[in-house]
C-alpha atoms as a PDB file:
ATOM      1  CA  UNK A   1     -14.546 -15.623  -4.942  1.00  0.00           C
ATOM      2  CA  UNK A   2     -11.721 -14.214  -3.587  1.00  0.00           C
ATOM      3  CA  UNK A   3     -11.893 -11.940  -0.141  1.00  0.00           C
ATOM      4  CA  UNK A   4      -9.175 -10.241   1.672  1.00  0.00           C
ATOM      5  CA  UNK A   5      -8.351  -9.268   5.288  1.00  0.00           C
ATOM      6  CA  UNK A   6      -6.091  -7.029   6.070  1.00  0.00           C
ATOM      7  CA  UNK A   7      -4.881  -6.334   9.785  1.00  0.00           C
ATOM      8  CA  UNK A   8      -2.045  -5.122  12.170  1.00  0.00           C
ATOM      9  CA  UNK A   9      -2.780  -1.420  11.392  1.00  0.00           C
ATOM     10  CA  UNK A  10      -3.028   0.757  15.304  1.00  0.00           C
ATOM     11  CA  UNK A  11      -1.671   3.872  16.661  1.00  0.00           C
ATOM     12  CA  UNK A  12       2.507   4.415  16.918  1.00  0.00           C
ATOM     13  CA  UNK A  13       4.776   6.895  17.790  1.00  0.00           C
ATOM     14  CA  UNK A  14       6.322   8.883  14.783  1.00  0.00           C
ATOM     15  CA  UNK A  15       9.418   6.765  14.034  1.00  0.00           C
ATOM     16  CA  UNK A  16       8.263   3.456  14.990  1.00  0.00           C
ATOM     17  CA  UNK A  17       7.234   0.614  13.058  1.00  0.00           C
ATOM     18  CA  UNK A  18       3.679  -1.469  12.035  1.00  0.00           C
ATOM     19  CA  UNK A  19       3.468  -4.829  10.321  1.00  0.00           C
ATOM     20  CA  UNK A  20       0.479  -5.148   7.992  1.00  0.00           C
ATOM     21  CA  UNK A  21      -1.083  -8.481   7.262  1.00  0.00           C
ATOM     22  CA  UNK A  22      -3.455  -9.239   4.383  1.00  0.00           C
ATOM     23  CA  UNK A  23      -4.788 -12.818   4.082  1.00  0.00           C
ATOM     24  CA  UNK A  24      -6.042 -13.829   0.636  1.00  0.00           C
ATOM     25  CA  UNK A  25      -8.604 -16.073   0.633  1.00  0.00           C
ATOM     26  CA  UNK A  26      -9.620 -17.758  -2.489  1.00  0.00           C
ATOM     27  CA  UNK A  27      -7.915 -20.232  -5.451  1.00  0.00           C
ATOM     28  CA  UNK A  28      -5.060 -19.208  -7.232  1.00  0.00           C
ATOM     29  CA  UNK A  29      -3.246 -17.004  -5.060  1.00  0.00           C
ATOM     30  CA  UNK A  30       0.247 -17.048  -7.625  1.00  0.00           C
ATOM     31  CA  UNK A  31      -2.088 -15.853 -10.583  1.00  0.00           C
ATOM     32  CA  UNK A  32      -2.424 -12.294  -8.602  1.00  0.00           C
ATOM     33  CA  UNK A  33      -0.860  -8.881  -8.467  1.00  0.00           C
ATOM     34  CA  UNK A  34      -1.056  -8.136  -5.057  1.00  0.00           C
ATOM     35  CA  UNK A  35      -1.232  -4.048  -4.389  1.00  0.00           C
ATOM     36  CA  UNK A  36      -1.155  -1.335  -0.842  1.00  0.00           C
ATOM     37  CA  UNK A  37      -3.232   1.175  -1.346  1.00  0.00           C
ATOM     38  CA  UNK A  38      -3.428   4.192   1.459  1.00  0.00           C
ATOM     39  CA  UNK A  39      -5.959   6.769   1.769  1.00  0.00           C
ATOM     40  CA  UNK A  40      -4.544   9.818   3.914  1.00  0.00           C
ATOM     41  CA  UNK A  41      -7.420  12.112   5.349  1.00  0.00           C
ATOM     42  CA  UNK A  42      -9.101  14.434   2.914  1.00  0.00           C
ATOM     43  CA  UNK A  43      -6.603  12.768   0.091  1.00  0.00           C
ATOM     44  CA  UNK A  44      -6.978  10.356  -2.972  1.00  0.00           C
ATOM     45  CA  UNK A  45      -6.498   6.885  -2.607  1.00  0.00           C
ATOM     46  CA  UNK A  46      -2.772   6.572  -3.365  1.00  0.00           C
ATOM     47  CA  UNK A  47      -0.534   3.444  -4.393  1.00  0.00           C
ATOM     48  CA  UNK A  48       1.800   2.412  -1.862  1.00  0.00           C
ATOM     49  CA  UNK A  49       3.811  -0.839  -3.116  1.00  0.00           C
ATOM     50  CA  UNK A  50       2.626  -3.671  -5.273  1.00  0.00           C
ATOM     51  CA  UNK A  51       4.528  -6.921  -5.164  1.00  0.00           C
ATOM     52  CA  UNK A  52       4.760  -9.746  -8.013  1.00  0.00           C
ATOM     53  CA  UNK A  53       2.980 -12.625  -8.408  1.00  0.00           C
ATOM     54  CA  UNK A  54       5.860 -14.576  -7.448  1.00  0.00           C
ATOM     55  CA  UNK A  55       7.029 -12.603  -4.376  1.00  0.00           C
ATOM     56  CA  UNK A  56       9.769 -11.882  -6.138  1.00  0.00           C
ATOM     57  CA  UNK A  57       9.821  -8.368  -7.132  1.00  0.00           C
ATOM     58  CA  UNK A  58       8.226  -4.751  -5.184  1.00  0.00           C
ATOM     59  CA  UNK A  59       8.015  -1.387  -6.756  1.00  0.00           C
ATOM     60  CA  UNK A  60       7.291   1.250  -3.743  1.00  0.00           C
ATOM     61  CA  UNK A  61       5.608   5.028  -4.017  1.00  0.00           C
ATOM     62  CA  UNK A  62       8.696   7.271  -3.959  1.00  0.00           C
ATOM     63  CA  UNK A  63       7.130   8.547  -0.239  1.00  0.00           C
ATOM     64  CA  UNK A  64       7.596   5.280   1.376  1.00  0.00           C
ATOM     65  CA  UNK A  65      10.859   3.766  -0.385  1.00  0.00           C
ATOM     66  CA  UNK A  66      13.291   2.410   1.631  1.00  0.00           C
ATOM     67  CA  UNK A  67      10.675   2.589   4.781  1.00  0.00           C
ATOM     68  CA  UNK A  68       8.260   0.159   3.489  1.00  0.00           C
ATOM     69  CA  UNK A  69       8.762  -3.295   2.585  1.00  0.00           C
ATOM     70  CA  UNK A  70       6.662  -5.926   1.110  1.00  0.00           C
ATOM     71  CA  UNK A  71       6.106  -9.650   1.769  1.00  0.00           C
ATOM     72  CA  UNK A  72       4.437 -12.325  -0.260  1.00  0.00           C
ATOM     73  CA  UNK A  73       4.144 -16.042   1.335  1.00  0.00           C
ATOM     74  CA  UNK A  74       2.773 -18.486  -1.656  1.00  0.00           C
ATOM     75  CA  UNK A  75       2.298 -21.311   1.311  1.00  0.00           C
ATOM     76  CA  UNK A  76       0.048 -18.976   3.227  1.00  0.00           C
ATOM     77  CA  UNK A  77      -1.761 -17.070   0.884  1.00  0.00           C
ATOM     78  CA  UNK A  78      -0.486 -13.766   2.953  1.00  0.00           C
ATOM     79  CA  UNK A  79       0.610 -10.384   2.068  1.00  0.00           C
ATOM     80  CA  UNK A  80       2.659  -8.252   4.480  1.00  0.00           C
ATOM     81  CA  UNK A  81       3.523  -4.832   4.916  1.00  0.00           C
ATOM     82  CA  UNK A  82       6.809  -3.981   6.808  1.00  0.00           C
ATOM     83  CA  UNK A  83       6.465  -0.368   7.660  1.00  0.00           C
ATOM     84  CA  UNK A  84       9.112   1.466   9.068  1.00  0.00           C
ATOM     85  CA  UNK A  85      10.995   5.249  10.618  1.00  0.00           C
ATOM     86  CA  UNK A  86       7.060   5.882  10.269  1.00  0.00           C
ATOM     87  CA  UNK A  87       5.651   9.892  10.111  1.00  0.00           C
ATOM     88  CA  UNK A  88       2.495  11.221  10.676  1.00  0.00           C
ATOM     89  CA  UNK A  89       1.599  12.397   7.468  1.00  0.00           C
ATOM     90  CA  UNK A  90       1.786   8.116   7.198  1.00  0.00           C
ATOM     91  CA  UNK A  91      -1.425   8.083   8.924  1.00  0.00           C
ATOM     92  CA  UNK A  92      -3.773   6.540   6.697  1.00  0.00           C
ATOM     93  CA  UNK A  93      -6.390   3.512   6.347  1.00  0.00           C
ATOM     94  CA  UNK A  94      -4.347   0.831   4.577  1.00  0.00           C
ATOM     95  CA  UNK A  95      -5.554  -1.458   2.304  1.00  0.00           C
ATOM     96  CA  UNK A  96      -4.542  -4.195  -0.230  1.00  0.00           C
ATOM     97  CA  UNK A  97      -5.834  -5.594  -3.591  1.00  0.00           C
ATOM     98  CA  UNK A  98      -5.396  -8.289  -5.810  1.00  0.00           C
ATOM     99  CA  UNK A  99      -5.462  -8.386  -9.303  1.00  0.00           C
ATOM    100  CA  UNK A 100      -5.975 -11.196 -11.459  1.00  0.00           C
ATOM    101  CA  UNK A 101      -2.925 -11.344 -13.724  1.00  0.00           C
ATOM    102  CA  UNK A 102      -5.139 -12.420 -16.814  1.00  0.00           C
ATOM    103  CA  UNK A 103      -9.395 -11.760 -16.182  1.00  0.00           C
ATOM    104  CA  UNK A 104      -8.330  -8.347 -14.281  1.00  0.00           C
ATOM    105  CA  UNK A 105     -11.030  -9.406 -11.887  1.00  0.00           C
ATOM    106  CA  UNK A 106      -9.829  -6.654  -8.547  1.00  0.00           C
ATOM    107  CA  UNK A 107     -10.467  -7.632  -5.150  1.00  0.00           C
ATOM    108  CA  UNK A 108     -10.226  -5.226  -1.704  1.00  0.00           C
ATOM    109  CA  UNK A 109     -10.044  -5.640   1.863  1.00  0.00           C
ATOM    110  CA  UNK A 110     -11.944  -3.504   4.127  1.00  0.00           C
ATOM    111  CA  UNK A 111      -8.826  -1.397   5.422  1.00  0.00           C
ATOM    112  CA  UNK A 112      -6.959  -1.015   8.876  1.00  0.00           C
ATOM    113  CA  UNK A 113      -6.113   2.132  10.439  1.00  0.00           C
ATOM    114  CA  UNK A 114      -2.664   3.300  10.630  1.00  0.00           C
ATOM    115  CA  UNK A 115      -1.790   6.617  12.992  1.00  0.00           C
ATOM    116  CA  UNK A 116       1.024   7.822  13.766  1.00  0.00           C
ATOM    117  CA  UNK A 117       1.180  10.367  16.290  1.00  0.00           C
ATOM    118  CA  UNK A 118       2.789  11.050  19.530  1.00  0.00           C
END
């Protein structure tokens, strides 16, 4: 069974920046697509990045591009969120996900809070 953490999210001043942590706990942590997800108040859940199962690669919404960056560390099962030059319409419960690359078995973490706001 696989669970996930996430943490790091608080409250920062429009323009600053938040690192995101989500630990993965469970086997197998190379066999999944690991996915932020944001929900904004009153919005849809939205896709903010997914990164590869090798770290390698990181597709981005086009609202956070070249803001947001994400990590994968194989060795510590974690999954990181670099979030930068941060707005308040960024202000959002984050969460990630993992996807098994070949069952398609999903997996959430509860959320953190991200506000921005002065």
């Amino acid at each position: 069974q696989v669970q996930l953490v996430e943490s790091g999210g608080g409250l920062v001043q429009p323009g600053g920046s938040l690192r995101l942590s989500c630990a993965f706990s469970g086997f197998f942590f190379h066999a999944y697509l690991m996915r932020w997800f944001r929900q904004r108040p009153g919005k849809e859940r939205e896709l903010v990045g997914v990164i590869t199962s090798s770290g390698i690669g990181a597709n981005y919404a086009d609202s956070v591009k070249d803001r947001f960056t994400a990590e994968r560390d194989t060795i510590k099962n974690m999954v990181y969120l670099q979030m930068t030059g941060l707005k308040p319409e960024d202000t959002a419960m984050y969460c990630c996900s993992a996807e098994h690359l070949y069952t398609k078995n999903n997996y959430w973490g509860q959320g953190t809070q991200v506000t921005v706001s002065s």
